[in-house]
PDB file of N, CA and C in Angstrom:
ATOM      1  N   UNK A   1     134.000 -74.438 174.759  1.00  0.00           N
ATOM      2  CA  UNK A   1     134.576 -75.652 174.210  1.00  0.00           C
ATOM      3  C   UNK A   1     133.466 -76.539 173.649  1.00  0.00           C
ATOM      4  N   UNK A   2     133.814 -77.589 172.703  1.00  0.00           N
ATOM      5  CA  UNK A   2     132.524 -78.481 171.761  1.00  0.00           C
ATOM      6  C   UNK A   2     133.331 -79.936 173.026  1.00  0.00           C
ATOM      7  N   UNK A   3     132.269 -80.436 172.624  1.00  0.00           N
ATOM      8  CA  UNK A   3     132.048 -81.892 173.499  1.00  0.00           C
ATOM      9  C   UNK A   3     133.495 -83.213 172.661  1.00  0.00           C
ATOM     10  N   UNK A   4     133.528 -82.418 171.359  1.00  0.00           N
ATOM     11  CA  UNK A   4     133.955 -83.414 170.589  1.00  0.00           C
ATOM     12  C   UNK A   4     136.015 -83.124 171.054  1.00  0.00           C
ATOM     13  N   UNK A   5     136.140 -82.520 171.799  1.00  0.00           N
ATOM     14  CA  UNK A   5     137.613 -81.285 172.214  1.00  0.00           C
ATOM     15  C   UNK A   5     138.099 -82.571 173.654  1.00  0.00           C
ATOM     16  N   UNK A   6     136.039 -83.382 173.878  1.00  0.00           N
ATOM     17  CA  UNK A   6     136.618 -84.345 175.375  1.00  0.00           C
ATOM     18  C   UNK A   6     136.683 -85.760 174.398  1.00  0.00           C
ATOM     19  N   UNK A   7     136.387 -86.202 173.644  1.00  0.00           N
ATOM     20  CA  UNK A   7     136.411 -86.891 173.077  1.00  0.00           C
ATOM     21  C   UNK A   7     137.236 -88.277 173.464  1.00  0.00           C
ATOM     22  N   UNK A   8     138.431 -88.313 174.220  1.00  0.00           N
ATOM     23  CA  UNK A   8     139.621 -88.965 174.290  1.00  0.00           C
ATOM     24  C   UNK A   8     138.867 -89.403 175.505  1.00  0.00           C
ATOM     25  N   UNK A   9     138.010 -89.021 176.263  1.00  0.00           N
ATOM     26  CA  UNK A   9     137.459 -89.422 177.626  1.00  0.00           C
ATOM     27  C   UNK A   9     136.820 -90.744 177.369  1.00  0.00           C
ATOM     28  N   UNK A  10     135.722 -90.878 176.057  1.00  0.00           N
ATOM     29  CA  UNK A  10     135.258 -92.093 175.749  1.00  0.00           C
ATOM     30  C   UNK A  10     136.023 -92.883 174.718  1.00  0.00           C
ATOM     31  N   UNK A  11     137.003 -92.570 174.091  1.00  0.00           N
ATOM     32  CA  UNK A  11     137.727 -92.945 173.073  1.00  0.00           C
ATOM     33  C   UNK A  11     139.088 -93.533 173.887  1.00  0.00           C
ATOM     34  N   UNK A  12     139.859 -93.269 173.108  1.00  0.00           N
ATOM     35  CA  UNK A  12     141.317 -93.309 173.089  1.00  0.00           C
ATOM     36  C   UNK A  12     141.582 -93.368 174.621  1.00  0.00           C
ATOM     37  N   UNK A  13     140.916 -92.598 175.539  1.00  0.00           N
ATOM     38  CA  UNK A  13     141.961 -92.701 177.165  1.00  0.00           C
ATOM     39  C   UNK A  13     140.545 -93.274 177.768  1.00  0.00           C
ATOM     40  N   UNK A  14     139.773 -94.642 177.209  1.00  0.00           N
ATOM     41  CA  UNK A  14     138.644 -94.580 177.864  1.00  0.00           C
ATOM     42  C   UNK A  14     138.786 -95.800 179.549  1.00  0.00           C
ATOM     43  N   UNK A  15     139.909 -96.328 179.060  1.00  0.00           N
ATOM     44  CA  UNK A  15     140.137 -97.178 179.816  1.00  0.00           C
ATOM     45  C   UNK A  15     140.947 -96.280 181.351  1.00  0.00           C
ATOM     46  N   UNK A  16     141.499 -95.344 181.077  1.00  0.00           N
ATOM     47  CA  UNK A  16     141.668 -94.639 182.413  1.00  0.00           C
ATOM     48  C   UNK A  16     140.638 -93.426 183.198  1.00  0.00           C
ATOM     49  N   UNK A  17     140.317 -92.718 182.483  1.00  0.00           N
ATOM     50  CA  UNK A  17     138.640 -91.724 182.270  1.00  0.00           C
ATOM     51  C   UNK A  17     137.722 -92.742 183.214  1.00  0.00           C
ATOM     52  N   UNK A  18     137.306 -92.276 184.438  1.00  0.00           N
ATOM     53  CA  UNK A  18     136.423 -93.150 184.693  1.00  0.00           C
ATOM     54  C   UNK A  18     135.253 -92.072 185.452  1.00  0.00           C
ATOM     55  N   UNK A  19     134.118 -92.508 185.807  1.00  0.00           N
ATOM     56  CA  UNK A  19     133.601 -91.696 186.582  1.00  0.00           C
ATOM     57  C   UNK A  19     133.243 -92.002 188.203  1.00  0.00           C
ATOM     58  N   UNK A  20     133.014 -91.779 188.991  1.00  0.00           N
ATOM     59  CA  UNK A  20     133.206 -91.797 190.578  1.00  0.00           C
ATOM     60  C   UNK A  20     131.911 -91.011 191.056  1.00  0.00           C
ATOM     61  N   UNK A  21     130.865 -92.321 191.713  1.00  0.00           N
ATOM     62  CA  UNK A  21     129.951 -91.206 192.236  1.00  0.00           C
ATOM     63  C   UNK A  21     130.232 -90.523 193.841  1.00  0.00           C
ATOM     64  N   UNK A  22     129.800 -89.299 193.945  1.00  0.00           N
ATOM     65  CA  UNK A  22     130.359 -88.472 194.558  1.00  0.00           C
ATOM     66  C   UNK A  22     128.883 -87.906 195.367  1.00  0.00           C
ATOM     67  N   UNK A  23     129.027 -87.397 196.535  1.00  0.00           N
ATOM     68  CA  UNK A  23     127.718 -86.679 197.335  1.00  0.00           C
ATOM     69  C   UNK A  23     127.092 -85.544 196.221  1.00  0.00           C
ATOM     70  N   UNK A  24     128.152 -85.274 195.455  1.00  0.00           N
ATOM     71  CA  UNK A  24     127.752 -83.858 194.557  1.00  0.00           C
ATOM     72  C   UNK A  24     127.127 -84.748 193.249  1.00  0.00           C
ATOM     73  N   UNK A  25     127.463 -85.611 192.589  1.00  0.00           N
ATOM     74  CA  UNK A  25     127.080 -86.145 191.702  1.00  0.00           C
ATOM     75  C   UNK A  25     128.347 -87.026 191.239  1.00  0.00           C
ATOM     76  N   UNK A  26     128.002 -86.985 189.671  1.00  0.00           N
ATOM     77  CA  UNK A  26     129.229 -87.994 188.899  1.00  0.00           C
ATOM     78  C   UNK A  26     130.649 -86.857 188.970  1.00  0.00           C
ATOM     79  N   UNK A  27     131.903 -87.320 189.482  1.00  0.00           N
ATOM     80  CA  UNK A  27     132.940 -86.600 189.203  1.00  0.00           C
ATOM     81  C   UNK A  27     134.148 -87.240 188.200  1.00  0.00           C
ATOM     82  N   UNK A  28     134.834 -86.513 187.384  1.00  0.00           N
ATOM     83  CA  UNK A  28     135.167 -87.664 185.966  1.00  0.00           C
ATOM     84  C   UNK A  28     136.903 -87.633 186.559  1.00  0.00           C
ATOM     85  N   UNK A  29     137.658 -88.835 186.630  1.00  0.00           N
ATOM     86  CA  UNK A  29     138.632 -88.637 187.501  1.00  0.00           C
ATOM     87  C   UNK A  29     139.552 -89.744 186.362  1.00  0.00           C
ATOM     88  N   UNK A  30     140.917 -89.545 186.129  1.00  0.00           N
ATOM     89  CA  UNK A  30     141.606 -89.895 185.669  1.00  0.00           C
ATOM     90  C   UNK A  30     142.262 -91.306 186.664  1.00  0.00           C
ATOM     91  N   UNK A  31     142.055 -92.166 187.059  1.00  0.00           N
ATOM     92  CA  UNK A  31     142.143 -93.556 187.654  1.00  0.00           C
ATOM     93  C   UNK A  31     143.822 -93.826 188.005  1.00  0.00           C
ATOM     94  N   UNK A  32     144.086 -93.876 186.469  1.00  0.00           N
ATOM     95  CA  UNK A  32     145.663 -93.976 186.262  1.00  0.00           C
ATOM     96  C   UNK A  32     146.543 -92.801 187.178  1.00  0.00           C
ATOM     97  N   UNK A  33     146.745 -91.269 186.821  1.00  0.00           N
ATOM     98  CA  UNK A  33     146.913 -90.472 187.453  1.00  0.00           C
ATOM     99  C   UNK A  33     146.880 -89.701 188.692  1.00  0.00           C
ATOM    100  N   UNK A  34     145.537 -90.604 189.347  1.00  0.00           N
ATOM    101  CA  UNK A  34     144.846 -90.041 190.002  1.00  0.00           C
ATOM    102  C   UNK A  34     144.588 -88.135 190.337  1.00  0.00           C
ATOM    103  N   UNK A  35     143.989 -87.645 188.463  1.00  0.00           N
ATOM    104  CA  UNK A  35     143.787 -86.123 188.165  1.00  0.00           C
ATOM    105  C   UNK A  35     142.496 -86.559 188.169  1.00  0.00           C
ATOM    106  N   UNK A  36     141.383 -84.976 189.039  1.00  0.00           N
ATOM    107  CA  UNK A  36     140.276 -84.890 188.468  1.00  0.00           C
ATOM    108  C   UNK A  36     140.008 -84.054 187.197  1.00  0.00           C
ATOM    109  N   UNK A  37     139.142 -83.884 186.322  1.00  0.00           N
ATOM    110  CA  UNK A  37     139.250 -82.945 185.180  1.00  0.00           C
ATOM    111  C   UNK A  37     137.473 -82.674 185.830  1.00  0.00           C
ATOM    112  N   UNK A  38     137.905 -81.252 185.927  1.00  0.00           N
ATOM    113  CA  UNK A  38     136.986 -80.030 186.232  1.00  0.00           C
ATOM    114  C   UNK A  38     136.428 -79.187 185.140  1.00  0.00           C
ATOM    115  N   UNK A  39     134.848 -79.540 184.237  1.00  0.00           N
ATOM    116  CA  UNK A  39     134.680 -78.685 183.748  1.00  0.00           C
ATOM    117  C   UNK A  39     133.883 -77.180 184.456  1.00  0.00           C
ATOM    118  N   UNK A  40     134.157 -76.478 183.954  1.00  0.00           N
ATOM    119  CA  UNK A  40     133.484 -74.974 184.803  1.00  0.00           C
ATOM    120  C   UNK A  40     131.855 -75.376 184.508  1.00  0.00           C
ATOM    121  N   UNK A  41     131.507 -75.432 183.217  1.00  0.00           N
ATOM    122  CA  UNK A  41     130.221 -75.615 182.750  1.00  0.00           C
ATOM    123  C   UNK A  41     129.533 -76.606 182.802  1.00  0.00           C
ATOM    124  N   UNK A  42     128.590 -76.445 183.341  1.00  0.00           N
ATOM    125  CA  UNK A  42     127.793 -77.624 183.759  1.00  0.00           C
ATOM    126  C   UNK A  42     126.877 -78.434 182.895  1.00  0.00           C
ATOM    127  N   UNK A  43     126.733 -77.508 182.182  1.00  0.00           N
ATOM    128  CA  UNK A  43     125.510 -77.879 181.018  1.00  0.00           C
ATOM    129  C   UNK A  43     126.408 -78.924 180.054  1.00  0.00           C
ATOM    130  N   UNK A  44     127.810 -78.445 179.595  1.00  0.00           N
ATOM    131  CA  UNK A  44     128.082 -79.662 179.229  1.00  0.00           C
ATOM    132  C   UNK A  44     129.353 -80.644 180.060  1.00  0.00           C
ATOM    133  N   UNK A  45     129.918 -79.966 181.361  1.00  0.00           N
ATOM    134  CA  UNK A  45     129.688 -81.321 182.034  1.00  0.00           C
ATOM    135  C   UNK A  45     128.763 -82.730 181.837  1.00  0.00           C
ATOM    136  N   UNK A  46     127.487 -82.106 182.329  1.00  0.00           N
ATOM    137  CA  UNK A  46     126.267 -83.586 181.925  1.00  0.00           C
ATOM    138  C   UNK A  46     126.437 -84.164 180.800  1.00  0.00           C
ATOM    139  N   UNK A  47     126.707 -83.421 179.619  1.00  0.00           N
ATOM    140  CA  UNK A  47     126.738 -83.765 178.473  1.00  0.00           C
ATOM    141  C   UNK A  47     127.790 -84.818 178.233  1.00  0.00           C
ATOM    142  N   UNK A  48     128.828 -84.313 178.616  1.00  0.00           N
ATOM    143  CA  UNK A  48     130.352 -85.062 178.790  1.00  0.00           C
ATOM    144  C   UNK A  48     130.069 -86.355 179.701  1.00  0.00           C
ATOM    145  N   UNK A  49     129.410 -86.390 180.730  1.00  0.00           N
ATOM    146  CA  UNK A  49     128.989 -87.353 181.880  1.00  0.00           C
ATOM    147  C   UNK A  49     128.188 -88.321 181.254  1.00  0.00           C
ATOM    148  N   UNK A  50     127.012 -87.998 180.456  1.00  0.00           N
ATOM    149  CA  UNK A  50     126.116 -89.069 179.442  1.00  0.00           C
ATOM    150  C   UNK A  50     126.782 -89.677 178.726  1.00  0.00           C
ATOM    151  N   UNK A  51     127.629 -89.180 177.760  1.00  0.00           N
ATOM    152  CA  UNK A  51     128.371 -89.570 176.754  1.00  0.00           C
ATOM    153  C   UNK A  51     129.465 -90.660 177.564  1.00  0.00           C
ATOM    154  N   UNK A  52     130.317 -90.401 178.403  1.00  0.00           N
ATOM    155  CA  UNK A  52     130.863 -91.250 179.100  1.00  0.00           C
ATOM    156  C   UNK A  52     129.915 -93.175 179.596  1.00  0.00           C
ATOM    157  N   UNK A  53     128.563 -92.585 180.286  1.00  0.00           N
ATOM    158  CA  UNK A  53     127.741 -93.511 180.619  1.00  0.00           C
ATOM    159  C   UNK A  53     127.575 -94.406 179.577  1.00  0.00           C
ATOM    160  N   UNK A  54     126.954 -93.482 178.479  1.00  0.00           N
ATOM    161  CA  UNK A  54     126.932 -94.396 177.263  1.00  0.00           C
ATOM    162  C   UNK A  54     127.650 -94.958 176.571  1.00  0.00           C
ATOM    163  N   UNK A  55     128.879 -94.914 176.630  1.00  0.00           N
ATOM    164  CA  UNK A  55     130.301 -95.219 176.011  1.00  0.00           C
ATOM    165  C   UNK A  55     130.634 -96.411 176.429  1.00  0.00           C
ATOM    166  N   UNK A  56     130.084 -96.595 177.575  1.00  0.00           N
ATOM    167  CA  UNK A  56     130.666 -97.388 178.601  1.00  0.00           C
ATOM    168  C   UNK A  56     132.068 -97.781 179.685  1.00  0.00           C
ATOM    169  N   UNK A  57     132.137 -96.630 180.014  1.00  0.00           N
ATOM    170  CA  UNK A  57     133.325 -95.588 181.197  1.00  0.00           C
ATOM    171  C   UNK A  57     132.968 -96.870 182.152  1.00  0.00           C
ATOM    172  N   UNK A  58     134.006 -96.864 182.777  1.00  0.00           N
ATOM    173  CA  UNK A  58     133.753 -97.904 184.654  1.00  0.00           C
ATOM    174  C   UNK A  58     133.166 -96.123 185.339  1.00  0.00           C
ATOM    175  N   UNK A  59     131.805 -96.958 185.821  1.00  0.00           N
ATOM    176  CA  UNK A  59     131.540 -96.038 186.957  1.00  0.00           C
ATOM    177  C   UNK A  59     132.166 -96.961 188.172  1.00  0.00           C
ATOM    178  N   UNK A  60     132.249 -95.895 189.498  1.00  0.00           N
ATOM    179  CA  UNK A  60     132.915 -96.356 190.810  1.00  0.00           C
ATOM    180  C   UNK A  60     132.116 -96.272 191.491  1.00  0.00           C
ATOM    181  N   UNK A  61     131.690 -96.597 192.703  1.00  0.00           N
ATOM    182  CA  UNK A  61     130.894 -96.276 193.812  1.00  0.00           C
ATOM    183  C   UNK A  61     131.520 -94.764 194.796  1.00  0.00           C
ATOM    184  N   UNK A  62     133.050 -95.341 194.457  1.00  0.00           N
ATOM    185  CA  UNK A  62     133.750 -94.146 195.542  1.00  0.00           C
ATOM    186  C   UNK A  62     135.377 -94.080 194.666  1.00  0.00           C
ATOM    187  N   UNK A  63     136.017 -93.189 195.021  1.00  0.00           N
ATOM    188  CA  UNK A  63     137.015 -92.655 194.583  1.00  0.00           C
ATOM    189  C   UNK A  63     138.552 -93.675 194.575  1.00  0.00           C
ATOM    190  N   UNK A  64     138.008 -94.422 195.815  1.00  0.00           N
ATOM    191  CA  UNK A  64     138.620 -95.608 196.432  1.00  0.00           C
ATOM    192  C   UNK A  64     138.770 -97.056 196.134  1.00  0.00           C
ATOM    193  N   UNK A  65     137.764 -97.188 195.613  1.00  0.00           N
ATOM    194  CA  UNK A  65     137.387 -98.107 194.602  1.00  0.00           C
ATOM    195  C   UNK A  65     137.996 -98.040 193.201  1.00  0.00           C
ATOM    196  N   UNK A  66     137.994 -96.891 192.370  1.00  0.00           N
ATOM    197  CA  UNK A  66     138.841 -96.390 191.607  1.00  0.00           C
ATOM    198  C   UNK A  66     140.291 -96.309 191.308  1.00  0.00           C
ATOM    199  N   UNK A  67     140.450 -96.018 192.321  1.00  0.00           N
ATOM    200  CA  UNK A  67     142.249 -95.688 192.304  1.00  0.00           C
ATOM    201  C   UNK A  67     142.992 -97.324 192.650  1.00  0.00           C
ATOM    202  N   UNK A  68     141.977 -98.435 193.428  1.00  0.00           N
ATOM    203  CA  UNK A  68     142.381 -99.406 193.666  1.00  0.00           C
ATOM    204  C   UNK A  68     142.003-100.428 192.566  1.00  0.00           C
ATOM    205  N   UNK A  69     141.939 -99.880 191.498  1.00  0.00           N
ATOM    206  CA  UNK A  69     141.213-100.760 190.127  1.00  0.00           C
ATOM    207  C   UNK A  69     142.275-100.611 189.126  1.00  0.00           C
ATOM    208  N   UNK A  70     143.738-100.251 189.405  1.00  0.00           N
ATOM    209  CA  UNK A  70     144.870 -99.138 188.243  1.00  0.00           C
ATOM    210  C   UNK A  70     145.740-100.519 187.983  1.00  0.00           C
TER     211      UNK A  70
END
């Protein structure tokens, strides 16, 4: 998949798209829904994860924090 396929993460659905830091790292979690979106690939996971940072996504401290922000 191209980076530009997540696009709606910093765009259009940026206000629900959020990211959540996690013991494992950043996990990208749908707020509204409460869905995580799992990429397999990691390499552009990060990629997807920067682009979010830079976009300016709400990061969370915890998952909890998140879901209580809807």
């Amino acid at each position: 998949m191209n980076i530009d396929d997540y696009s709606y993460l910093w765009t259009t659905e940026k206000k629900n798209w959020v990211l959540v830091n996690t013991e494992y790292g950043y996990g990208i979690v749908n707020k509204q829904s409460q869905m995580a979106l799992v990429i397999s690939d990691e390499e552009l996971e990060n990629t997807i994860i920067e682009k979010m940072k830079s976009s300016g996504n709400c990061v969370y401290k915890d998952i909890i924090e998140a879901y209580a922000d809807v």
